[in-house]
N, C-alpha and C. Protein backbone atom coordinates (compact mmCIF):
# COMPACT_ATOMS: atom_id res chain seq x y z
N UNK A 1 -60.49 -63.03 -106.76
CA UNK A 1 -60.21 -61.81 -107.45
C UNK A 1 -60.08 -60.65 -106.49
N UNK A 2 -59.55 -60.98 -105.31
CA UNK A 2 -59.38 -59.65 -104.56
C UNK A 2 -58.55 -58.56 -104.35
N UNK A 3 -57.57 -59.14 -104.86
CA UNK A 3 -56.35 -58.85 -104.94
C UNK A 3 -56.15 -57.27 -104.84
N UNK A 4 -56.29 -56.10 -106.18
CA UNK A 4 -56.04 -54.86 -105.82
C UNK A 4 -57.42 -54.20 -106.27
N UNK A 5 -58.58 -54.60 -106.20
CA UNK A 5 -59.70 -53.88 -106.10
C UNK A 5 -60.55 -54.34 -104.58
N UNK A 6 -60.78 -55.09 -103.94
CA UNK A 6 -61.08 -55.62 -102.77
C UNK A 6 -60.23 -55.51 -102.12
N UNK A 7 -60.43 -55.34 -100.71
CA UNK A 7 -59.34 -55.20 -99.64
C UNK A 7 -59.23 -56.26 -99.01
N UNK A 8 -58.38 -56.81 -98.51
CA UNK A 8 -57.81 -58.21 -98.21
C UNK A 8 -58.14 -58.45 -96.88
N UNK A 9 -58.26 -59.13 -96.42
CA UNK A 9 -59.12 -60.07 -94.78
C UNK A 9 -57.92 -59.58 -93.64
N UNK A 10 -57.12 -59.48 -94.13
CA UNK A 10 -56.01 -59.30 -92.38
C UNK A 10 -56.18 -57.91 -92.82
N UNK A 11 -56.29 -57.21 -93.36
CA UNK A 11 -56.68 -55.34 -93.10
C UNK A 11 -57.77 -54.93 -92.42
N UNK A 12 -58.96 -56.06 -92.81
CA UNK A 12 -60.49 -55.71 -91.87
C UNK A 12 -60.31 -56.48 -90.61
N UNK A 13 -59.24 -57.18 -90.45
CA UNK A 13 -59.34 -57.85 -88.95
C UNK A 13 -58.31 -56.93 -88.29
N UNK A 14 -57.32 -56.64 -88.85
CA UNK A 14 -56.93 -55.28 -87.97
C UNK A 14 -57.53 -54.31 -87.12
N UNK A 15 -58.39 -53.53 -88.53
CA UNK A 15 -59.05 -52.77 -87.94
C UNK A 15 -60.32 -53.11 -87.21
N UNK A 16 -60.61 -53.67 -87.06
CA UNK A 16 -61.98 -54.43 -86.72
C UNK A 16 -60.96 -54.64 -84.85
N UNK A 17 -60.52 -54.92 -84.94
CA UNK A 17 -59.82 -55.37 -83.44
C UNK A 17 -60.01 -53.91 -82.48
N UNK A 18 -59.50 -52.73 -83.07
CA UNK A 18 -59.46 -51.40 -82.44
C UNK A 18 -60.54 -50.91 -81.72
N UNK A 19 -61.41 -51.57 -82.48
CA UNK A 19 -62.84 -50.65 -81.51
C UNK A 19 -63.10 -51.70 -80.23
N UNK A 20 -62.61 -52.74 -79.66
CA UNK A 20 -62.99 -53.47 -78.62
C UNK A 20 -62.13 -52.86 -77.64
N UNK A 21 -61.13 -52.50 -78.26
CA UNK A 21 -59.72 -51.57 -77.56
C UNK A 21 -60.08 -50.32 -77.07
N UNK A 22 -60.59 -49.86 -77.86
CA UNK A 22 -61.04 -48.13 -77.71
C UNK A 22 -62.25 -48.56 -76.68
N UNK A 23 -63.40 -49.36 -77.03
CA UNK A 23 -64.40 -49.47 -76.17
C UNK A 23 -64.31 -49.78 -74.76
N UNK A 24 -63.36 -50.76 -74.56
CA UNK A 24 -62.72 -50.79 -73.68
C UNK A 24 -61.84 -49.63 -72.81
N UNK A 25 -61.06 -49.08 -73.41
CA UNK A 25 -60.31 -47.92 -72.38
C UNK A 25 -61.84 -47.03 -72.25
N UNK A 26 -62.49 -46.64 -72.86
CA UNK A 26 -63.09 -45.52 -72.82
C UNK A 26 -63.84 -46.23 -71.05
N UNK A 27 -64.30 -47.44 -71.59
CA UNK A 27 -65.05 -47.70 -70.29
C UNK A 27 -64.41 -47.44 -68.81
N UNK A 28 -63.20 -48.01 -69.03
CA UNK A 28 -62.14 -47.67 -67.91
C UNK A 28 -61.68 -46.71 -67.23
N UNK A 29 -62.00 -45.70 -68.10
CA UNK A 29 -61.75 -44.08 -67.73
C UNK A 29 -63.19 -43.57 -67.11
N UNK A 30 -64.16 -44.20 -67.98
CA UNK A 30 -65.61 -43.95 -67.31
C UNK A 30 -65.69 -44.30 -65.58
N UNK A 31 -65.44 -45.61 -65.50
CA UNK A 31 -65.70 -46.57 -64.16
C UNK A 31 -65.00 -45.16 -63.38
N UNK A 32 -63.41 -45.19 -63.76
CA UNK A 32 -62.22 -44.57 -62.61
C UNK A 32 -62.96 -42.92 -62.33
N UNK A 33 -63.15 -42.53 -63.25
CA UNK A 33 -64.22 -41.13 -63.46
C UNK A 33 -65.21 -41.34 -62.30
N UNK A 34 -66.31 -42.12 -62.36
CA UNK A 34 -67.25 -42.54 -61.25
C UNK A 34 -67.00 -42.98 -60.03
N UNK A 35 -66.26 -43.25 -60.12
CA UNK A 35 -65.08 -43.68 -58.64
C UNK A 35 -64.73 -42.48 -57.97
N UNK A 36 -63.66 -41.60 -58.92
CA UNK A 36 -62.83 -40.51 -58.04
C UNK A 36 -64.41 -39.71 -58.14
N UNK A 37 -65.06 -39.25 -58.83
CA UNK A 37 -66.19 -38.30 -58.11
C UNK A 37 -67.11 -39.01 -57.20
N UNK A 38 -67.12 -40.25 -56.61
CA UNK A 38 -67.67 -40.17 -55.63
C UNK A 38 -67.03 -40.36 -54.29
N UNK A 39 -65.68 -41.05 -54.28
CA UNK A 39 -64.89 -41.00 -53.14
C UNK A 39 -64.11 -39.88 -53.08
N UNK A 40 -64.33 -38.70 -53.35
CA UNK A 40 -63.89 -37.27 -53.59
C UNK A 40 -64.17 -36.85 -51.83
N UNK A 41 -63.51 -36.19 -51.13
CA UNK A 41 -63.30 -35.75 -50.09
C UNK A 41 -64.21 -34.46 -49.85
N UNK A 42 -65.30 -34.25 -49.07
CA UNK A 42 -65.91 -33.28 -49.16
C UNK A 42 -65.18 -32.48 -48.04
N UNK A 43 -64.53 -31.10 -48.39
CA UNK A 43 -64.19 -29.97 -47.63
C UNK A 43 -65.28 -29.46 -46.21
N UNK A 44 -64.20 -30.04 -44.90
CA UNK A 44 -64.75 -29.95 -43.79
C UNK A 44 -65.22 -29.00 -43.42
N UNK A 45 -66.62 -28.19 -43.08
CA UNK A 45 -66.76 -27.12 -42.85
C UNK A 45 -65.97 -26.78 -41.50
N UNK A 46 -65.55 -25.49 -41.20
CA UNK A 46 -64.92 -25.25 -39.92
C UNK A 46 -65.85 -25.45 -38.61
N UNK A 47 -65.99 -26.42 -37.55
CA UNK A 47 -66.63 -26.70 -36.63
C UNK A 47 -66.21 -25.54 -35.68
N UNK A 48 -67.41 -25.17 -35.23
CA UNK A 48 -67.24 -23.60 -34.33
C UNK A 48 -66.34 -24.86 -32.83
N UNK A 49 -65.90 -23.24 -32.05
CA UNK A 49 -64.94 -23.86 -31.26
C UNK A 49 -65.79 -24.16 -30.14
N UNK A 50 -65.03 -24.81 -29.51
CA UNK A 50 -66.05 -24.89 -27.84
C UNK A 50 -66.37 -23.71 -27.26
N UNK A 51 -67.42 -24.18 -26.41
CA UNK A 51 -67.33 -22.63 -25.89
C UNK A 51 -66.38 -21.75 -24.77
N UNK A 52 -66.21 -23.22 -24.23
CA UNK A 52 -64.64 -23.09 -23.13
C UNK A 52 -63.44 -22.59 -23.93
N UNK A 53 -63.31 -23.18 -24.54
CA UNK A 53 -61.88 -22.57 -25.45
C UNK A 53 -61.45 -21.33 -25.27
N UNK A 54 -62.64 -20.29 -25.33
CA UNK A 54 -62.01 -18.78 -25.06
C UNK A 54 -61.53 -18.49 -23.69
N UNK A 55 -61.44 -19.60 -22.86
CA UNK A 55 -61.20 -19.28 -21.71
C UNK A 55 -59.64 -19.91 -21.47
N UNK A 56 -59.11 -20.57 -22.34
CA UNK A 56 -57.50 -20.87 -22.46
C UNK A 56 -56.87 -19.93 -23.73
N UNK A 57 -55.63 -19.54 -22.89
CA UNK A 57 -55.00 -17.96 -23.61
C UNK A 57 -53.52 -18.79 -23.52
N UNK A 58 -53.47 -18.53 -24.82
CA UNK A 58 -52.07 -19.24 -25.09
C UNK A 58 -50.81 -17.79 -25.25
N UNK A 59 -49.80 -17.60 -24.92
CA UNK A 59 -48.92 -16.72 -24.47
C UNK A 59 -47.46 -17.08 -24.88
N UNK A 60 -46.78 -16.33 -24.78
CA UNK A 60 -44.94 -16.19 -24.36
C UNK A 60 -44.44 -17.12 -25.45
N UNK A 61 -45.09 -17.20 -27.17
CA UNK A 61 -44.94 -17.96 -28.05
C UNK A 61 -43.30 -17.94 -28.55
N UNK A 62 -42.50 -19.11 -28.38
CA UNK A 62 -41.41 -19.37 -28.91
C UNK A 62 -41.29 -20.18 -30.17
N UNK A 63 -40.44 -20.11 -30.83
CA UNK A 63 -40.42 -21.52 -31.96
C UNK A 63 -38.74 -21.47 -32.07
N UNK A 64 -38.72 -23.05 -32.56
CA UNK A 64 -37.61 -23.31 -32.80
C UNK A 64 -37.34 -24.32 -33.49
N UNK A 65 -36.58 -25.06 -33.88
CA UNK A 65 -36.36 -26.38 -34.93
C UNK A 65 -34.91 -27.30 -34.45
N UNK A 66 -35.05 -28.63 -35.03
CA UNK A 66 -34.13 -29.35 -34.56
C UNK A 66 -34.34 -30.27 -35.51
N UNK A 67 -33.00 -30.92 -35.61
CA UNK A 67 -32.83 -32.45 -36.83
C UNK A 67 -33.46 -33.30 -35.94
N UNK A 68 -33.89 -33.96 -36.12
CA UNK A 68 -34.08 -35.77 -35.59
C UNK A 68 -33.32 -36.74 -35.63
N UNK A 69 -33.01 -38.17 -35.55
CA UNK A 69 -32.39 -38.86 -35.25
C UNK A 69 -32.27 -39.56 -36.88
N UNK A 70 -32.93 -39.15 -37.67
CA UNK A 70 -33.19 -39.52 -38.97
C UNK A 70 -32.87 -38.77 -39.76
N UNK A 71 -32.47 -37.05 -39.51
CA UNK A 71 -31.99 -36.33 -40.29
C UNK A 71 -33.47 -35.34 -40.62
N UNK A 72 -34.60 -35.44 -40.21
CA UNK A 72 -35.54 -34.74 -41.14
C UNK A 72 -36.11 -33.83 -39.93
N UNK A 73 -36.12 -32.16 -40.20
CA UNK A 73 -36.66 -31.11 -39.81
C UNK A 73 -37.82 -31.31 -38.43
N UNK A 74 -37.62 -31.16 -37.77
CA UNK A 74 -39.24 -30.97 -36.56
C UNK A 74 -39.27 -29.20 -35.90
N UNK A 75 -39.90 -28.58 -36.24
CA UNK A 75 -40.11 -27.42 -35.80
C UNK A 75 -41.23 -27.65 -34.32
N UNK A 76 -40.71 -26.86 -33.14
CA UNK A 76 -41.10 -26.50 -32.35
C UNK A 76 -42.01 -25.29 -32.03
N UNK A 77 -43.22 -25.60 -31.36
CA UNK A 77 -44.09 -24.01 -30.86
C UNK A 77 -44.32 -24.48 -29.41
N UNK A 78 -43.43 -23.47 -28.58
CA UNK A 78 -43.62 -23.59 -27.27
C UNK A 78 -43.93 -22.25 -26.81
N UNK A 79 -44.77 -22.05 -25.69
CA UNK A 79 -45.53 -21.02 -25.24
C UNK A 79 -45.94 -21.62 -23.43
N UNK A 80 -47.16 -20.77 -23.43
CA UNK A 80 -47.68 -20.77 -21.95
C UNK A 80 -49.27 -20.58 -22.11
N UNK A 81 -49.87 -21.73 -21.52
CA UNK A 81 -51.35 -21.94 -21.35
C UNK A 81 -51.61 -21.37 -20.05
N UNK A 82 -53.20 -20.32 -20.56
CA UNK A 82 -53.29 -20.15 -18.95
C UNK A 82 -54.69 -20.71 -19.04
N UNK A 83 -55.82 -21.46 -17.95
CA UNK A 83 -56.89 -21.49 -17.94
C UNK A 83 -57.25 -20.32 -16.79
N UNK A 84 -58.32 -19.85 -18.27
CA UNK A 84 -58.76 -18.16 -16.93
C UNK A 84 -60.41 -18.44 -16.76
N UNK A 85 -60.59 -20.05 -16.87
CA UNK A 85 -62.24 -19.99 -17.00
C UNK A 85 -62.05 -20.74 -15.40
N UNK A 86 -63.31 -21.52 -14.93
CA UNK A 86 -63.63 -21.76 -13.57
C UNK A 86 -63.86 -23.51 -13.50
N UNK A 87 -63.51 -23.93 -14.53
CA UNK A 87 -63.26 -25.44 -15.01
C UNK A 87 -61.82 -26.07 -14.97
N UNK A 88 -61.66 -27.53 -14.80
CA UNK A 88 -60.40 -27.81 -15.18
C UNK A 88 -60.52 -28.82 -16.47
N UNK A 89 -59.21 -28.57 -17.17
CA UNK A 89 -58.95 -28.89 -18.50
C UNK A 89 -58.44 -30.07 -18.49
N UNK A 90 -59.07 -31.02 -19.21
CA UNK A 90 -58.20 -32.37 -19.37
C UNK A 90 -57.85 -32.80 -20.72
N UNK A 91 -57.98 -31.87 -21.62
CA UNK A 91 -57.89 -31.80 -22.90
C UNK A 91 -58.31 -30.74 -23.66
N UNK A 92 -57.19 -30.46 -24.73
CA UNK A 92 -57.68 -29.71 -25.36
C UNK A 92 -57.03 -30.06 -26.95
N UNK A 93 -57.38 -29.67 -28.44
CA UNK A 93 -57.35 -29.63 -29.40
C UNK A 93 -57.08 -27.94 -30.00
N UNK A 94 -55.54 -27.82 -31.23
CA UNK A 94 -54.95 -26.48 -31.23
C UNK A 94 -55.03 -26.60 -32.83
N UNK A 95 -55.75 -25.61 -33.73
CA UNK A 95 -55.70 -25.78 -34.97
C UNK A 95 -54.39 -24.58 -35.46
N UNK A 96 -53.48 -25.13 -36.12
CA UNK A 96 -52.38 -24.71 -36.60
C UNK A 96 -52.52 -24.20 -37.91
N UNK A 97 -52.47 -23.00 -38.33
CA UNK A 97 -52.87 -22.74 -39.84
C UNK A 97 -51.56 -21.96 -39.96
N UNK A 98 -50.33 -22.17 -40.95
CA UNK A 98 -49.17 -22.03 -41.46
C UNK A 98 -49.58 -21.26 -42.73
N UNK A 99 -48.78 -20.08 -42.55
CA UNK A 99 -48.92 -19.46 -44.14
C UNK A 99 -47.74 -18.87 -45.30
N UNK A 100 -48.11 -18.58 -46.55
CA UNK A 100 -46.60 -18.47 -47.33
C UNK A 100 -46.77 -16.75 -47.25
N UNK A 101 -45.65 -16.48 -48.25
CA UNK A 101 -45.30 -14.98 -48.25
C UNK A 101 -46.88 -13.87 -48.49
N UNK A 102 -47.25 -14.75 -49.44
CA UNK A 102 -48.39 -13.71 -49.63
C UNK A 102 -49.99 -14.27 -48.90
N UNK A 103 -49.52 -14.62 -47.76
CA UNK A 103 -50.82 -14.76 -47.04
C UNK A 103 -51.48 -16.15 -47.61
N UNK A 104 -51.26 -16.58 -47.97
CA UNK A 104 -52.02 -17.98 -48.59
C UNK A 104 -51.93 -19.61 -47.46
N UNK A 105 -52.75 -19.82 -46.99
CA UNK A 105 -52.50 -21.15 -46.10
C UNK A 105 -51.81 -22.20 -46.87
N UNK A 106 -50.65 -22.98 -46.43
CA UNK A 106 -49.98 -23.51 -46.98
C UNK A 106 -49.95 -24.80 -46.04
N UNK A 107 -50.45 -24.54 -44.59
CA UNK A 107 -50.76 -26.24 -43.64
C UNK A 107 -51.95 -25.97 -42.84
N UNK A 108 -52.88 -26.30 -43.06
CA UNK A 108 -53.62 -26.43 -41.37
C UNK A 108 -53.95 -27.99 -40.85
N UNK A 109 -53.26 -27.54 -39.57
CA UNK A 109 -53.23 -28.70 -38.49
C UNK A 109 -54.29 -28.98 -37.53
N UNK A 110 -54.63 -29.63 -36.98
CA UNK A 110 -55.19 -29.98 -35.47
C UNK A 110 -54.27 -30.73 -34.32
N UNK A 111 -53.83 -30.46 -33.67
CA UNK A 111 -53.18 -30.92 -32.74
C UNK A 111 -52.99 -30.76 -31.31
N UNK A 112 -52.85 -32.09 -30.75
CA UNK A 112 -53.31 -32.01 -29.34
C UNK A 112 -52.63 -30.70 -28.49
N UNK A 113 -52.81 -30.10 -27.54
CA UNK A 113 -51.94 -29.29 -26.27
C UNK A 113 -51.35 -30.04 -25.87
N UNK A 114 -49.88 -30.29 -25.52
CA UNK A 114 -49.24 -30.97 -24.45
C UNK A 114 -48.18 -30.01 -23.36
N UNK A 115 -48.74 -30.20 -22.47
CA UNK A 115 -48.09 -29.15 -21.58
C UNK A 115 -46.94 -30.14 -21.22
N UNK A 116 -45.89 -29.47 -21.06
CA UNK A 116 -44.00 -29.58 -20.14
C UNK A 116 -44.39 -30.19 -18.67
N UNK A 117 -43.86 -31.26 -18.67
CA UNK A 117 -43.94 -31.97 -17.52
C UNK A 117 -42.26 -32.30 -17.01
N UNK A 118 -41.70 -31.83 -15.76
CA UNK A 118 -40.29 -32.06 -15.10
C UNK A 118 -40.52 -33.82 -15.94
N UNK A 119 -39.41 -34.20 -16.36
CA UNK A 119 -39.40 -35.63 -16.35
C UNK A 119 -37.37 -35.85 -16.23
N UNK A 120 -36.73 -35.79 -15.27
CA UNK A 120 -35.69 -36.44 -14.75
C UNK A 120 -34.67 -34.94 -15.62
N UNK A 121 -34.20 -34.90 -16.10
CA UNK A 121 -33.28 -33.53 -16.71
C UNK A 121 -34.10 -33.05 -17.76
N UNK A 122 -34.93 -33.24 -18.60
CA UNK A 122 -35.74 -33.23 -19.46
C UNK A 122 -36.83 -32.84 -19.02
N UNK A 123 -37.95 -31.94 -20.00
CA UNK A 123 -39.02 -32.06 -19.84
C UNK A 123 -40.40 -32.45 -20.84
N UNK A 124 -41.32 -33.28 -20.60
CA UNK A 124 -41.56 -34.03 -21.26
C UNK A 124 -42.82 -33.66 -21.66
N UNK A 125 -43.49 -33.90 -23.00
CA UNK A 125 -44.36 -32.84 -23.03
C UNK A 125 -45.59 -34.00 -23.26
N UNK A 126 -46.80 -33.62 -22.32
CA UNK A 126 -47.51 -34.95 -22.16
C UNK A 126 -49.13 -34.29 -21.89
N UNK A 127 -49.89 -35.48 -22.64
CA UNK A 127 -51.56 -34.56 -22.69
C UNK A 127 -52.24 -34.23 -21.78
N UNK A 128 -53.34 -33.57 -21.52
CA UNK A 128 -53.80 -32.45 -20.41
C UNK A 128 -54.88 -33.69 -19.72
N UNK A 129 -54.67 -34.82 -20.19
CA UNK A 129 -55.16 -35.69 -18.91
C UNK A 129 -54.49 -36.77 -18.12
N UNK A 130 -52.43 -36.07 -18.46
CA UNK A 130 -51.63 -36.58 -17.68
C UNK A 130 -51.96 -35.61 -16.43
N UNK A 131 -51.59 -34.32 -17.08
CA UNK A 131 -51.60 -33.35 -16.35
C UNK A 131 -52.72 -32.31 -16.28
N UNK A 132 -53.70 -32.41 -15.85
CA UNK A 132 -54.82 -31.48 -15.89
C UNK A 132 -54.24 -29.62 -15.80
N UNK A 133 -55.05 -28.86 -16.53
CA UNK A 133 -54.77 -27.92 -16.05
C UNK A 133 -55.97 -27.23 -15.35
N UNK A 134 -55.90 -26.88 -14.13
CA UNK A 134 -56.87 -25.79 -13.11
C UNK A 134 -57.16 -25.05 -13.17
N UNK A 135 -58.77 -24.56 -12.97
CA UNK A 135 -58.89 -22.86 -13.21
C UNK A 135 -57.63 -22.18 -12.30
N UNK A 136 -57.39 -21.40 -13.65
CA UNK A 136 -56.26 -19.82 -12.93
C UNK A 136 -55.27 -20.70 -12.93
N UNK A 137 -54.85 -21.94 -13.17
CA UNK A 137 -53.11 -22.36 -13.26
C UNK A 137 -53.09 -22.14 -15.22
N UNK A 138 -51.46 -22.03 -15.06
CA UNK A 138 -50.66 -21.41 -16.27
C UNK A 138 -49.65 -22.37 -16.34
N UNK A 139 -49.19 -23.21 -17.43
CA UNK A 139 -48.49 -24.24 -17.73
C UNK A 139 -47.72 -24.13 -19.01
N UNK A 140 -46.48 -24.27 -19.29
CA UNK A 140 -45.79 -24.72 -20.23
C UNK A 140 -46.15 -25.33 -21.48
N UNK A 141 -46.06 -24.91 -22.53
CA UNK A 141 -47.00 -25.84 -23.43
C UNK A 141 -46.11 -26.31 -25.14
N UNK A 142 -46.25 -27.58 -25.65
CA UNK A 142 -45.28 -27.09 -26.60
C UNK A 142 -46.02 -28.19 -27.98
N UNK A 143 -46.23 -27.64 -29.15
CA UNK A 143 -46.73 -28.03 -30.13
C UNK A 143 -45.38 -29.06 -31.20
N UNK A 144 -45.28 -30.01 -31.66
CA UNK A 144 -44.49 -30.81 -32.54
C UNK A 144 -44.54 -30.66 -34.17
N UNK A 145 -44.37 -30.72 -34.58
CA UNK A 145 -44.54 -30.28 -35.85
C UNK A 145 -43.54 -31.24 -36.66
N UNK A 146 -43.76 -32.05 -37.72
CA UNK A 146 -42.58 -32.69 -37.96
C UNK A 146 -42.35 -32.80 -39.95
N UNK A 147 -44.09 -32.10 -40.33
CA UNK A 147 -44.11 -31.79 -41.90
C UNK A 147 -44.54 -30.81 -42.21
N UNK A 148 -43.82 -29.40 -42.31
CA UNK A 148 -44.44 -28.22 -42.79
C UNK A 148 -44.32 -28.04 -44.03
N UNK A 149 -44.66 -27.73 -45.09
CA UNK A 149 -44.58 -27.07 -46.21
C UNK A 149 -43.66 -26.01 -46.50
N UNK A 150 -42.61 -26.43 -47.70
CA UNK A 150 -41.66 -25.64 -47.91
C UNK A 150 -41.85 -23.90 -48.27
N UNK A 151 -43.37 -24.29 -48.56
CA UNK A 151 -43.88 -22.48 -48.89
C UNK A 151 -44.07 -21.71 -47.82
N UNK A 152 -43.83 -22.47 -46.63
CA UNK A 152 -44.33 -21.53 -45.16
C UNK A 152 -43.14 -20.85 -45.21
N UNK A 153 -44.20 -19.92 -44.48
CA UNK A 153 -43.00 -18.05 -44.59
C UNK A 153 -41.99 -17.40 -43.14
N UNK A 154 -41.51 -18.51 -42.30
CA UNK A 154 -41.30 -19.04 -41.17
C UNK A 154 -41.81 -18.09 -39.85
N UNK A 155 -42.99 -17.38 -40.34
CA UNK A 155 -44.24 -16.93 -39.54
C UNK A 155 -44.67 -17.54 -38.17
N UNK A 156 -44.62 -16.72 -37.81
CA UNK A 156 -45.63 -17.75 -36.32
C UNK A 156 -47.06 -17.77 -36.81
N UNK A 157 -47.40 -19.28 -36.96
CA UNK A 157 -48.99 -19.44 -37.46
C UNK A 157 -49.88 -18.89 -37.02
N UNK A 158 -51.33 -19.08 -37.31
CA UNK A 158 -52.55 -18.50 -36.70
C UNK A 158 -52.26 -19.77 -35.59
N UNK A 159 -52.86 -19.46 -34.12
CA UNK A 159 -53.10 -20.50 -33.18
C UNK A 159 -54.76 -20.46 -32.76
N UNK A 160 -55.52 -21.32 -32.79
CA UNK A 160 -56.74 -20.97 -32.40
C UNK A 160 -57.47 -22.58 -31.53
N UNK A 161 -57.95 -22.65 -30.45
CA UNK A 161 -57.96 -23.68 -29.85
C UNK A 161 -59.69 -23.87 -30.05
N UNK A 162 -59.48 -25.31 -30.00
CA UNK A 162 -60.99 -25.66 -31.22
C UNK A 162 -61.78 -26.58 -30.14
N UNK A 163 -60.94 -27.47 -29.78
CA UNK A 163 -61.37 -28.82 -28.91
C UNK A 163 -61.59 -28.90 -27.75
N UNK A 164 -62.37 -28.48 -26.36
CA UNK A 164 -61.60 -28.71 -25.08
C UNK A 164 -62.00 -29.99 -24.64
N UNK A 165 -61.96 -30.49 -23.59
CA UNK A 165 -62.83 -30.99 -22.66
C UNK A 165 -62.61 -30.58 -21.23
N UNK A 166 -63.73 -30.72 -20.09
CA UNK A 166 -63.45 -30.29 -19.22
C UNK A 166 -63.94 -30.73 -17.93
N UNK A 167 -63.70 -30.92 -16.59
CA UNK A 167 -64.26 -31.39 -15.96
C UNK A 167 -64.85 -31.02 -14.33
C-alpha cells in the first residue's frame, strides 16, 4: 500500500546517497584547508646586511634590454663596483626591489654581482670569485634580469647589497 501515501524506496535511496557525498567533499576541503595553512610560506624577515657591504658603492648605473634567442625580454643593470673597505671581495649578493607607478614593489630579487671580464670581443660577466675585487679597485658590474613584472614603472630599482664575503 505505498503507493501515494508512503514514499517509495528509490526516493530514500537517492537521497540517502547525498550525505556520504557531501560528507565526503566537506572532508576534502577540510584535509586541503590543513595542508595549505600549514605549508603556507612564512614572509622572510629582511636579514640585516653585512657589515662589509657598506663598503662596496655601486655607481655609473646604466640599463638596457635585449630579445633573447627565444624571443623573451632580458633587461640589463650595468654600473661600476668600487670596494672602498680594506678587504678583498670574493662575493657578493644585490637585492633588487622593482617598483610600479605608485611606489608599490612589484619584484624583489637577490642576485649575485658579476663583474665584466675582457673575454675575446665580448665581455663576460662572471662571479667575484672568478674575479676578486681589491680594496680600492673599481670594476664593471652587470645584473641579468630575465622576469620583471609588467607593472614595473621602467625605474631604476632600489639597489642595496645584502651578502658579501670576504677575504
Amino acid at each position: 500500500m505505498g503507493g501515494l501515501i508512503q514514499p517509495s524506496s528509490t526516493t530514500t535511496e537517492r537521497e540517502s546517497n547525498w550525505l556520504p557525498v557531501t560528507l565526503g567533499i566537506a572532508l576534502v576541503v577540510v584535509v586541503v584547508g590543513v595542508i595549505a595553512f600549514f605549508t603556507r610560506s612564512q614572509p622572510k624577515p629582511a636579514a640585516a646586511p653585512h657589515p662589509y657591504a657598506a663598503n662596496l658603492k655601486l655607481s655609473n648605473l646604466k640599463m638596457s634590454a635585449a630579445e633573447n634567442f627565444v624571443g623573451a625580454s632580458v633587461t640589463y643593470l650595468e654600473g661600476t663596483v668600487t670596494n672602498a673597505g680594506d678587504k678583498t671581495v670574493t662575493h657578493a649578493m644585490v637585492r633588487v626591489i622593482f617598483k610600479d607607478d605608485i611606489g608599490q614593489v612589484v619584484g624583489d630579487d637577490s642576485v649575485a654581482l658579476r663583474v665584466l671580464q675582457p673575454s675575446g670581443p665580448y665581455q663576460d660577466a662572471v662571479d667575484l670569485n672568478t674575479s676578486p675585487l681589491a680594496p680600492g679597485q673599481s670594476k664593471p658590474f652587470r645584473l641579468t634580469f630575465e622576469r620583471i613584472s609588467a607593472q614595473w614603472n621602467h625605474a631604476y630599482p632600489d639597489l642595496q647589497v645584502t651578502d658579501v664575503s670576504v677575504k
